[in-house]
C-alpha atoms as a PDB file:
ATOM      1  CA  UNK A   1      10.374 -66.599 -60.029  1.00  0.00           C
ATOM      2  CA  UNK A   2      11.163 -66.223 -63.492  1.00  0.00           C
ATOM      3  CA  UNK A   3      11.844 -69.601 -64.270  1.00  0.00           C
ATOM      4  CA  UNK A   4      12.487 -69.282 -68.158  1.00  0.00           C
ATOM      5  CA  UNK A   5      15.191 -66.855 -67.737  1.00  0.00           C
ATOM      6  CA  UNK A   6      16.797 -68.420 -64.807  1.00  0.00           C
ATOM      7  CA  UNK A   7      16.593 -64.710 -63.098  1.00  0.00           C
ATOM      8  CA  UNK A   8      15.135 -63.454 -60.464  1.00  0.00           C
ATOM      9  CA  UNK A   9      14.116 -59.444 -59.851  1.00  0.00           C
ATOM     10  CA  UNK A  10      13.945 -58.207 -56.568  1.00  0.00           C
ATOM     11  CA  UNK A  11      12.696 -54.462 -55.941  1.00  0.00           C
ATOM     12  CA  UNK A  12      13.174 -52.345 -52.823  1.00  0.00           C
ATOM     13  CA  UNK A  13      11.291 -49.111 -51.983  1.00  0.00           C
ATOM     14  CA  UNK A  14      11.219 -46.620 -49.419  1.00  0.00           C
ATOM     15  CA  UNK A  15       7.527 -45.970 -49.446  1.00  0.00           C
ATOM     16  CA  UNK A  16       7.180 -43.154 -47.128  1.00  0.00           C
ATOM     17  CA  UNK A  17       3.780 -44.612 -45.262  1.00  0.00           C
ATOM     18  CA  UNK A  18       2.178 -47.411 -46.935  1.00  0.00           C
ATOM     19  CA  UNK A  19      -1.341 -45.961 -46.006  1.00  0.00           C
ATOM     20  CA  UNK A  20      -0.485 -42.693 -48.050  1.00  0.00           C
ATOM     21  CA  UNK A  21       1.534 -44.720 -50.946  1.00  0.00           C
ATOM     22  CA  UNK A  22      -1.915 -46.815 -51.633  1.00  0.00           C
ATOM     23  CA  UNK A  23      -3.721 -43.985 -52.572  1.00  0.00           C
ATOM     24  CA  UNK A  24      -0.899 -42.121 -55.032  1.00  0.00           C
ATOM     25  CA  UNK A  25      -0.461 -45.845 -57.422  1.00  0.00           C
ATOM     26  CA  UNK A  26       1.337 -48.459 -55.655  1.00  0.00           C
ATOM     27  CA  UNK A  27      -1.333 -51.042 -56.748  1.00  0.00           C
ATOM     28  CA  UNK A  28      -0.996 -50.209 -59.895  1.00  0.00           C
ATOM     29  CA  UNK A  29       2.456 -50.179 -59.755  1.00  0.00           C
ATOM     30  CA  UNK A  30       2.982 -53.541 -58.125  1.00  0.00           C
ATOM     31  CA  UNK A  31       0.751 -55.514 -60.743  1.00  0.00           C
ATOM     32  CA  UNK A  32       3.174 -54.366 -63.152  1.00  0.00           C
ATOM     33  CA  UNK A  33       6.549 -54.501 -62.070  1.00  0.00           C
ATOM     34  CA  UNK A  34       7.141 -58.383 -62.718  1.00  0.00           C
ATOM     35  CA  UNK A  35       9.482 -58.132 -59.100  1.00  0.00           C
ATOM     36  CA  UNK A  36       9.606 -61.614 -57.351  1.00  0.00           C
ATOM     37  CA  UNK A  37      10.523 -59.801 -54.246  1.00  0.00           C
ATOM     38  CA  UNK A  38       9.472 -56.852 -53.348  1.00  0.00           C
ATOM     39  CA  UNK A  39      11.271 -54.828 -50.046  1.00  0.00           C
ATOM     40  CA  UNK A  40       9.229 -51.934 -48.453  1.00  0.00           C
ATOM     41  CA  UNK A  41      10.314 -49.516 -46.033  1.00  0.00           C
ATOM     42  CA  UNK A  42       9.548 -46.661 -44.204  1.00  0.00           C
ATOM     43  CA  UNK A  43       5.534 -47.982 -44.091  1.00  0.00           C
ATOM     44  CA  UNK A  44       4.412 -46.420 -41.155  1.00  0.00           C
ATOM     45  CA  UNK A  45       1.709 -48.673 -40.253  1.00  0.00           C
ATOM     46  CA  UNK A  46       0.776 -51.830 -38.260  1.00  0.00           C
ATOM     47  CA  UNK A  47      -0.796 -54.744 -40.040  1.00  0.00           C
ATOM     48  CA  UNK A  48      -4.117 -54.406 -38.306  1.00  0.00           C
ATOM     49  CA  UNK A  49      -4.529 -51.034 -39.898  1.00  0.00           C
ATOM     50  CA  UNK A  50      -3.964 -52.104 -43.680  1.00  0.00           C
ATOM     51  CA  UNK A  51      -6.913 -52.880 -45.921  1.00  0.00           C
ATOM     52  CA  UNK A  52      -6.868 -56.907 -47.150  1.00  0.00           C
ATOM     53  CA  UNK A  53      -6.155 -55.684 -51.008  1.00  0.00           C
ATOM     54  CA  UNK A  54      -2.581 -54.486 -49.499  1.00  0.00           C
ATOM     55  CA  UNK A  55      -1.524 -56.950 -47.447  1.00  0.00           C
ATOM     56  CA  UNK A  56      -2.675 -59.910 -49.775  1.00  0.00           C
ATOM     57  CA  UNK A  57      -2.325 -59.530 -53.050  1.00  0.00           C
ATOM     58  CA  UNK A  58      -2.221 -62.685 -55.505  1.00  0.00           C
ATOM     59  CA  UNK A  59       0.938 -64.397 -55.869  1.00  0.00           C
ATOM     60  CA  UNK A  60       3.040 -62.947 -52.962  1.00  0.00           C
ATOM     61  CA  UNK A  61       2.784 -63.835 -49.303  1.00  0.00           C
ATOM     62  CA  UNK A  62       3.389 -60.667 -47.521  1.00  0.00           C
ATOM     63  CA  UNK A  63       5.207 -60.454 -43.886  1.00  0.00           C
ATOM     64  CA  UNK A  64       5.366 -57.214 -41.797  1.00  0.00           C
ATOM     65  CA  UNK A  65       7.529 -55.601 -39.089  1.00  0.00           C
ATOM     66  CA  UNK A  66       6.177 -53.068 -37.128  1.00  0.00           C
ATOM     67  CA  UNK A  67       7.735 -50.435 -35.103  1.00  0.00           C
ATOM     68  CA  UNK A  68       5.946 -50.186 -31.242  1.00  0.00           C
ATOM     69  CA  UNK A  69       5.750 -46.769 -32.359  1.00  0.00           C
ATOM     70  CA  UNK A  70       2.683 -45.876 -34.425  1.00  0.00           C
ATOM     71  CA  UNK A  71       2.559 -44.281 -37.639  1.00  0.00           C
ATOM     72  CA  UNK A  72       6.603 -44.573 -37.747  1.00  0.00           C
ATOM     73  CA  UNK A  73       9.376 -46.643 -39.275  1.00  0.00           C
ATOM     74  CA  UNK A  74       8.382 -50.403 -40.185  1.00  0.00           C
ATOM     75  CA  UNK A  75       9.445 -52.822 -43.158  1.00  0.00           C
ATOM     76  CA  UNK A  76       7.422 -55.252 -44.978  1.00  0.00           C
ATOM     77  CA  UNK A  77       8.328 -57.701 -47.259  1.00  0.00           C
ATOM     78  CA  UNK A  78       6.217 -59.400 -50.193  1.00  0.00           C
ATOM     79  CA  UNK A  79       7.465 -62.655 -52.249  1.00  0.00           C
ATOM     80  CA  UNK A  80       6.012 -64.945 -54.672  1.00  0.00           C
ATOM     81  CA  UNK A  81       8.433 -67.441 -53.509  1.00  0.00           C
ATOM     82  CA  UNK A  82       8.326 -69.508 -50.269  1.00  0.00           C
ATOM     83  CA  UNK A  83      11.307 -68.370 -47.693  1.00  0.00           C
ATOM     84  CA  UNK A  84      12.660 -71.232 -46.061  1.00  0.00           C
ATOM     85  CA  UNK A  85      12.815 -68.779 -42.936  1.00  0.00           C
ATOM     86  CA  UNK A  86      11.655 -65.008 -41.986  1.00  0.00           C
ATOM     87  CA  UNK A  87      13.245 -63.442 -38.994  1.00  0.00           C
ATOM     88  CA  UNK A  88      11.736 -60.006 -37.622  1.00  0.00           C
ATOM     89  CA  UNK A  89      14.519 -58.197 -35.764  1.00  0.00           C
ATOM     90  CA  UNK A  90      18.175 -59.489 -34.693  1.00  0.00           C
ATOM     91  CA  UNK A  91      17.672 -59.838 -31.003  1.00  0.00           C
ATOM     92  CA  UNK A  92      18.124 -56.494 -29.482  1.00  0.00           C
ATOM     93  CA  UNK A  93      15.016 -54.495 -28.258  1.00  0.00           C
ATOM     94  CA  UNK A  94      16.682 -51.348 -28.801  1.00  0.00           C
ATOM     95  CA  UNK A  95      16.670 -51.732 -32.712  1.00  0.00           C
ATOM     96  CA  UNK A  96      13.995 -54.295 -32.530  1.00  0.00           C
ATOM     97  CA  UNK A  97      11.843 -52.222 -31.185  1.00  0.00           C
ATOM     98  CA  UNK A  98      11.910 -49.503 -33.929  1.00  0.00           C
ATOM     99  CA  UNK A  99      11.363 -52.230 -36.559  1.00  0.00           C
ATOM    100  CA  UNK A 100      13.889 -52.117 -39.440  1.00  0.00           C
ATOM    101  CA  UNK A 101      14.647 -55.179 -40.469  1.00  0.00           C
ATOM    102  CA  UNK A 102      12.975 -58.429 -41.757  1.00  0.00           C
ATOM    103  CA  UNK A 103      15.386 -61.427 -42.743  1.00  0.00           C
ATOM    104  CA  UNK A 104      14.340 -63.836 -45.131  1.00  0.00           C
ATOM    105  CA  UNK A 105      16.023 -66.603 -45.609  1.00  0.00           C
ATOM    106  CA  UNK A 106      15.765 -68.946 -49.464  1.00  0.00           C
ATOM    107  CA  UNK A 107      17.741 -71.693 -50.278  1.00  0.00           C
ATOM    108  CA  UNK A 108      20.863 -70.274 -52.159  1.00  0.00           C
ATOM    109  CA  UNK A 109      20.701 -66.888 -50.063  1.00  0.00           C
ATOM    110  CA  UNK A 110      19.313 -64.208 -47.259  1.00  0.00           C
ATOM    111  CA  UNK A 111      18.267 -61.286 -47.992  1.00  0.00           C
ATOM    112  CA  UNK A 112      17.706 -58.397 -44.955  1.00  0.00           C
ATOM    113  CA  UNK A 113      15.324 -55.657 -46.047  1.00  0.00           C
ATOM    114  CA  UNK A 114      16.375 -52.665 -43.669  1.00  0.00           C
ATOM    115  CA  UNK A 115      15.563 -49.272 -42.709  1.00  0.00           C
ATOM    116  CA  UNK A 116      18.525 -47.764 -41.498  1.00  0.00           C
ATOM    117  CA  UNK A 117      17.964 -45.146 -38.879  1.00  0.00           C
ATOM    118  CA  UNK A 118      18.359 -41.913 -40.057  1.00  0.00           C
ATOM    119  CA  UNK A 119      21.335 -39.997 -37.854  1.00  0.00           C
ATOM    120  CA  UNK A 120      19.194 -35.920 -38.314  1.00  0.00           C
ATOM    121  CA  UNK A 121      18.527 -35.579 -34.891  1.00  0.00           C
ATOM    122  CA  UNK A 122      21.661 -34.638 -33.524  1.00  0.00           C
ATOM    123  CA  UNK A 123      24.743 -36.784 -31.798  1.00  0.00           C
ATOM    124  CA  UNK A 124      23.548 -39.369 -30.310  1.00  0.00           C
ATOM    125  CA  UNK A 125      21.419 -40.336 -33.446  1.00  0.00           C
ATOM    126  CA  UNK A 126      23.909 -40.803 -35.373  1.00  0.00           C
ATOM    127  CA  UNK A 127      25.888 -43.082 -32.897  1.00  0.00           C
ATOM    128  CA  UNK A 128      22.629 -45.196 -32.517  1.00  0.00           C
ATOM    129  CA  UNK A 129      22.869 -45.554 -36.523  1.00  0.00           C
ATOM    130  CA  UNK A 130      26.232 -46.312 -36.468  1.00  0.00           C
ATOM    131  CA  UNK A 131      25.940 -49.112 -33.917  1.00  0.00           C
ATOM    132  CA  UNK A 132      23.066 -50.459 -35.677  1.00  0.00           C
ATOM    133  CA  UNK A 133      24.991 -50.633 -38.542  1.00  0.00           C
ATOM    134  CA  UNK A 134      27.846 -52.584 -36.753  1.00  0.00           C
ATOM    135  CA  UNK A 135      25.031 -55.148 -35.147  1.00  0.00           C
ATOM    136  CA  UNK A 136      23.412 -55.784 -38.126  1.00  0.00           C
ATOM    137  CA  UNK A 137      26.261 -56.529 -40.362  1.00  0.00           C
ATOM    138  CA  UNK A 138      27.828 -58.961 -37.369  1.00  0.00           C
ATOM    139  CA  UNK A 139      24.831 -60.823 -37.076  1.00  0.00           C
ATOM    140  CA  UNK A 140      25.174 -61.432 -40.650  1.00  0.00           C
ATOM    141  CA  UNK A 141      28.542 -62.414 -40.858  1.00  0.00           C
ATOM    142  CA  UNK A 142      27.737 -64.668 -37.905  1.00  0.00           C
ATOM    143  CA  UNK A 143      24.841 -66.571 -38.798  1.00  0.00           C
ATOM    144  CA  UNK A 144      25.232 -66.926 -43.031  1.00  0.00           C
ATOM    145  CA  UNK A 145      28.626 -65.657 -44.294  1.00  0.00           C
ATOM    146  CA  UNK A 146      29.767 -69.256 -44.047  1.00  0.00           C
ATOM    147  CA  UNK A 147      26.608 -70.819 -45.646  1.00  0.00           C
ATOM    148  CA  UNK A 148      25.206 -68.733 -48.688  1.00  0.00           C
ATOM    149  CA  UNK A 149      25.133 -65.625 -50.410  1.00  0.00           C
ATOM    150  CA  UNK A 150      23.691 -62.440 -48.542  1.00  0.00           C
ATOM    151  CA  UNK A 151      21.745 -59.375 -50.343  1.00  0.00           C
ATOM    152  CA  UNK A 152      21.305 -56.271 -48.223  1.00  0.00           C
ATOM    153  CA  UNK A 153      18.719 -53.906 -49.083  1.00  0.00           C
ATOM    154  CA  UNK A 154      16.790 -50.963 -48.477  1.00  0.00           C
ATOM    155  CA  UNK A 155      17.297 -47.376 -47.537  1.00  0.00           C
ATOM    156  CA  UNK A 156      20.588 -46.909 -46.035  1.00  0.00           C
ATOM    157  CA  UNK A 157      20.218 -43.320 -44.955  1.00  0.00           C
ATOM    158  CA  UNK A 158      23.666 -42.663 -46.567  1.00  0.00           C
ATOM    159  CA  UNK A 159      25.316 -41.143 -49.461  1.00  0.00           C
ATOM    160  CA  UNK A 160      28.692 -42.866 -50.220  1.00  0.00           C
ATOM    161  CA  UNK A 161      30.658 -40.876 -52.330  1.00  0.00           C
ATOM    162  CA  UNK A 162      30.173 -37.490 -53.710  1.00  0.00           C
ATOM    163  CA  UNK A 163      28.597 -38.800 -57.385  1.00  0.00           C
ATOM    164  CA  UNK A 164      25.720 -39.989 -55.102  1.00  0.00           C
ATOM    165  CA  UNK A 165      24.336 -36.913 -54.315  1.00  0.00           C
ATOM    166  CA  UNK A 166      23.693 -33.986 -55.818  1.00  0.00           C
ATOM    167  CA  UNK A 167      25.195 -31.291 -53.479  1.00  0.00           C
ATOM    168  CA  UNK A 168      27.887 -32.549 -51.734  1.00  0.00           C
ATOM    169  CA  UNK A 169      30.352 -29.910 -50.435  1.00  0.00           C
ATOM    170  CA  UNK A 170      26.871 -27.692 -49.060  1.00  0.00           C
ATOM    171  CA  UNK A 171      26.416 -31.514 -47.153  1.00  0.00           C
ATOM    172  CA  UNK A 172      29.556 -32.671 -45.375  1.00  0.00           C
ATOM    173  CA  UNK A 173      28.197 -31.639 -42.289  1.00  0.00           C
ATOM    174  CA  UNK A 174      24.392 -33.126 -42.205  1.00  0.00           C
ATOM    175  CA  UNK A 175      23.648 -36.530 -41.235  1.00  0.00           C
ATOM    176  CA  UNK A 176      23.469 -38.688 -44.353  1.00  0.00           C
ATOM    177  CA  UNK A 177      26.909 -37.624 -45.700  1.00  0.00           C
ATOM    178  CA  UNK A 178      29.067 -37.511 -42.360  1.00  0.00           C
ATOM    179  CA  UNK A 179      32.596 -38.880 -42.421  1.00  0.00           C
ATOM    180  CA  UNK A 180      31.448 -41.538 -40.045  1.00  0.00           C
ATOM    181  CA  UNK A 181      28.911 -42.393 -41.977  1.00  0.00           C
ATOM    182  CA  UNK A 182      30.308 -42.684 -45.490  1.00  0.00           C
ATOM    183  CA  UNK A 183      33.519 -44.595 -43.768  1.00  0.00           C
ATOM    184  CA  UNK A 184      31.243 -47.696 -42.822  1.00  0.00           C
ATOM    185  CA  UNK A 185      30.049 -47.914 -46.143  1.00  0.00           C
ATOM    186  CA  UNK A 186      33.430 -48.504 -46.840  1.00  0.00           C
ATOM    187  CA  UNK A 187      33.471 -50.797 -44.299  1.00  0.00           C
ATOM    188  CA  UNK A 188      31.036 -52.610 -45.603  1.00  0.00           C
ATOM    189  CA  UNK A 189      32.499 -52.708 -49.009  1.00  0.00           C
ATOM    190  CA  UNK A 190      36.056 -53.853 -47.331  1.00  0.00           C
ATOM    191  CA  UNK A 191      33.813 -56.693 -45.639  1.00  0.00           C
ATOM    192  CA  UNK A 192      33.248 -58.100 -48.968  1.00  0.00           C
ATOM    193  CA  UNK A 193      30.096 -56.777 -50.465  1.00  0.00           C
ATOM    194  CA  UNK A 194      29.657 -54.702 -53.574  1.00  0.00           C
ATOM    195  CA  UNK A 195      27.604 -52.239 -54.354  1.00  0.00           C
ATOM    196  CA  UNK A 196      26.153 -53.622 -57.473  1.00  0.00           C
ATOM    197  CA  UNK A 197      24.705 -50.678 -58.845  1.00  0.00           C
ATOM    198  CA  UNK A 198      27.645 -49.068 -59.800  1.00  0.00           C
ATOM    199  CA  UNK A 199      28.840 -52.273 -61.407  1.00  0.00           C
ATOM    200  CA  UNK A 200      26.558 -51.074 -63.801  1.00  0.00           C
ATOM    201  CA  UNK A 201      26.011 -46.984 -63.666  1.00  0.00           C
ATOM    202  CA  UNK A 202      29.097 -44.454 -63.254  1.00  0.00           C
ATOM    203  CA  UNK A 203      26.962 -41.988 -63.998  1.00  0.00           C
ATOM    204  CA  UNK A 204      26.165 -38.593 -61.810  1.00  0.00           C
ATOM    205  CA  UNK A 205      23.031 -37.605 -61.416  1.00  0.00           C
ATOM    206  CA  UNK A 206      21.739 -40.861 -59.986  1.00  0.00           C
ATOM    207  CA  UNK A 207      19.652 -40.762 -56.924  1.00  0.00           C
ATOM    208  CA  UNK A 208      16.634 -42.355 -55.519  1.00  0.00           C
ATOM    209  CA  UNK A 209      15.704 -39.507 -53.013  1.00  0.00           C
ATOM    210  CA  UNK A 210      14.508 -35.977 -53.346  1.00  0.00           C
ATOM    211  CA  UNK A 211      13.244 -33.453 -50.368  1.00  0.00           C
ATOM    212  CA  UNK A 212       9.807 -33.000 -50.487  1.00  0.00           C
ATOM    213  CA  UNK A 213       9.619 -29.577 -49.024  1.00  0.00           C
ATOM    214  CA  UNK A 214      11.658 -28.014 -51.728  1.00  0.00           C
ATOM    215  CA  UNK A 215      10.756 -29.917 -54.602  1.00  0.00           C
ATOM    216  CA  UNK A 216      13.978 -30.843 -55.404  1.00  0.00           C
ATOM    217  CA  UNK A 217      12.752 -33.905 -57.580  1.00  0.00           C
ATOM    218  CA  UNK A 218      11.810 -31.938 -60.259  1.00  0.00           C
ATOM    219  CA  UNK A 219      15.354 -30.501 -60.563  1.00  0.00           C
ATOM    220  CA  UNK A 220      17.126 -33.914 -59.610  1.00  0.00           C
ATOM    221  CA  UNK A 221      18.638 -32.516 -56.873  1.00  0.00           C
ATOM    222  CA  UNK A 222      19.225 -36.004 -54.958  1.00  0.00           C
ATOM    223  CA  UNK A 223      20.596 -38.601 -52.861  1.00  0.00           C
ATOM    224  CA  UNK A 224      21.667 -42.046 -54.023  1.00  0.00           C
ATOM    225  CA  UNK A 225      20.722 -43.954 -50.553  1.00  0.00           C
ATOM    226  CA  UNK A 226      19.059 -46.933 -51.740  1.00  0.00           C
ATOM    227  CA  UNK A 227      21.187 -49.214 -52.120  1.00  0.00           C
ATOM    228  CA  UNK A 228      21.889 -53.069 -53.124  1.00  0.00           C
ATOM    229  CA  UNK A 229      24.671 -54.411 -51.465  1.00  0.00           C
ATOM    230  CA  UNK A 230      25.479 -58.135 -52.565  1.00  0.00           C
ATOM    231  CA  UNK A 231      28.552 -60.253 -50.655  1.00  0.00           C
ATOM    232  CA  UNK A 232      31.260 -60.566 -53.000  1.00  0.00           C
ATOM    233  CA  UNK A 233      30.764 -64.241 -53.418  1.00  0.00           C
ATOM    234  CA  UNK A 234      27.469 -64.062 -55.641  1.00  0.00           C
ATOM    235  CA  UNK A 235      28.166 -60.579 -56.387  1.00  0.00           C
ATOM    236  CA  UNK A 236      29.403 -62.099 -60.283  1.00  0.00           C
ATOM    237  CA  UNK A 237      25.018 -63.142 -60.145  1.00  0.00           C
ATOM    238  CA  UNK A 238      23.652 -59.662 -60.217  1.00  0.00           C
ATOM    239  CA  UNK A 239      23.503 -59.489 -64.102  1.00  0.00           C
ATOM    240  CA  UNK A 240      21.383 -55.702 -63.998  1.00  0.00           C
ATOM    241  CA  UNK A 241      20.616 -52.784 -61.302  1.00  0.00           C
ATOM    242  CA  UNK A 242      18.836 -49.716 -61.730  1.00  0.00           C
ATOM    243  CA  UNK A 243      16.880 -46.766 -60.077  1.00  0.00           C
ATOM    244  CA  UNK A 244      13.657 -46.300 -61.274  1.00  0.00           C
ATOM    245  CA  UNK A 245      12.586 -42.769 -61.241  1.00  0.00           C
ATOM    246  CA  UNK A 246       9.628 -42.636 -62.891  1.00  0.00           C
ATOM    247  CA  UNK A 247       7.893 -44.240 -60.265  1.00  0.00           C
ATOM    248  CA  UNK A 248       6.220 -41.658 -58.337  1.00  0.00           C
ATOM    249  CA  UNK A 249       4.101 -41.623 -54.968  1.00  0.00           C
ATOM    250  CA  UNK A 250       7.125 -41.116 -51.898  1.00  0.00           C
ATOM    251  CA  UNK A 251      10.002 -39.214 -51.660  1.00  0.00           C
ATOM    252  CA  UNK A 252      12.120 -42.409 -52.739  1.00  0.00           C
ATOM    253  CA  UNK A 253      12.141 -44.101 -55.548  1.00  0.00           C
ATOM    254  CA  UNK A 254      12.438 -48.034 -55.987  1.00  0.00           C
ATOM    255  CA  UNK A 255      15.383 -49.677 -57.001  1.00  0.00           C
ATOM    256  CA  UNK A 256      16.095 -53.096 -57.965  1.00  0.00           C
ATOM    257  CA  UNK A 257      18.147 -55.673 -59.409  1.00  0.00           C
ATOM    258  CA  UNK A 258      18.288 -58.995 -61.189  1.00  0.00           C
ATOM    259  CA  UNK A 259      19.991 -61.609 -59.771  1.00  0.00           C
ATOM    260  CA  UNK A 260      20.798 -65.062 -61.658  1.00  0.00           C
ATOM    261  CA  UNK A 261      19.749 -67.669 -59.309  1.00  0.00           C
ATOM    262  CA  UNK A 262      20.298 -70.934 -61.771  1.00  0.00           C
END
């Protein structure tokens, strides 16, 4: 935590296999972002088949949610700061069982690191994503709403609006940028979170995803589906968020944001 400032950085990134990230600068990377939390998805791997040098690295305790499923889906989460509580799952083997979400709970919020299901394999895909979305967000509301702050984070497998990606009328039919799913965003938003980082960027041309196949990261040609949503009541906290580009080694790119936690 940085305890000087008062603030408190928290990074999330889609990591596209954790096995395949190690080798293309994540070390390097993580002994030089300064994050006090750091949210992986996407990393495609079971504990028991990570070297020692990823899963414990100095300062952070690490904790890791597997999908049954090898080589597919997963989230792990690393923190130099002691979680009163970590929670793998929410309680239904469906969703559980494709692990996307770890829940860690500190003492003036919870954060949920999630990998939304992505809805590109047809109909019934995209109604599984859409009813994850709906359990996820009830257990929250259940179990903290009333008690502290919440931060959801991760890769959301949507593009709100059109600014968040770069081709939007060519995409109003492919999973990512459905009706559906860009209306329970603004669910989500009426349920009293924000997406924090357009509190700070209005900006086109913003996005933390690019398709490998066609190399469309050297033109830009994204999707903003990362995302940092924040309930409305420590919303006013989030005092910077921003996409980080640079950072190469998956298909994503992290994001983060810095959160006064005084």
């Amino acid at each position: 935590m940085s305890k000087k400032s008062g603030y408190l950085t928290i990074f999330s990134w889609n990591v596209n296999g954790i096995r395949a990230v190690q080798n293309k600068g994540f070390m390097d990377w993580f002994s030089s972002h300064g994050g006090d939390i750091i949210c992986l998805q996407e990393t495609k791997a079971q504990p028991d088949q990570l070297i020692d040098s990823v899963k414990n690295i100095d300062g952070y305790k690490s904790f890791w949610f597997s999908a049954q499923k090898k080589g597919y889906s997963g989230v792990a989460l690393y923190t130099n700061i002691d979680p009163k509580n970590i929670r793998n799952g929410f309680g239904n083997d469906s969703f559980d069982n494709e692990g996307r979400v770890i829940f860690a709970e500190y003492e003036k919020f919870v954060l949920a690191n999630v990998y939304f299901p992505n809805g590109g394999r047809g109909p019934e895909r995209v109604k599984y994503k859409l009813d994850f979305y709906d359990q996820l967000f009830f257990y929250l509301e259940k179990n903290y709403r009333d008690r502290k702050g919440i931060i959801v984070t991760g890769d959301f497998n949507t593009a709100h609006k059109e600014i968040d990606l770069a081709r939007p009328k060519e995409n109003v039919k492919t999973s990512g940028f459905l009706p559906e799913e860009r209306e329970w965003i603004d669910r989500i938003i009426n349920l009293g979170y924000s997406d924090v980082f357009r509190k700070f960027n209005t900006e086109p041309g913003q996005y933390s995803y690019w398709d490998q196949i066609t190399r469309s990261r050297e033109r830009n040609i994204g999707w903003r589906i990362d995302y940092f949503m924040v309930s409305d009541d420590i919303a006013s906290k989030v005092k910077d968020a921003r996409i980080h580009p640079e950072v190469m080694g998956s298909d994503h790119c992290p994001v983060s944001i810095k959160i006064d936690i005084k």
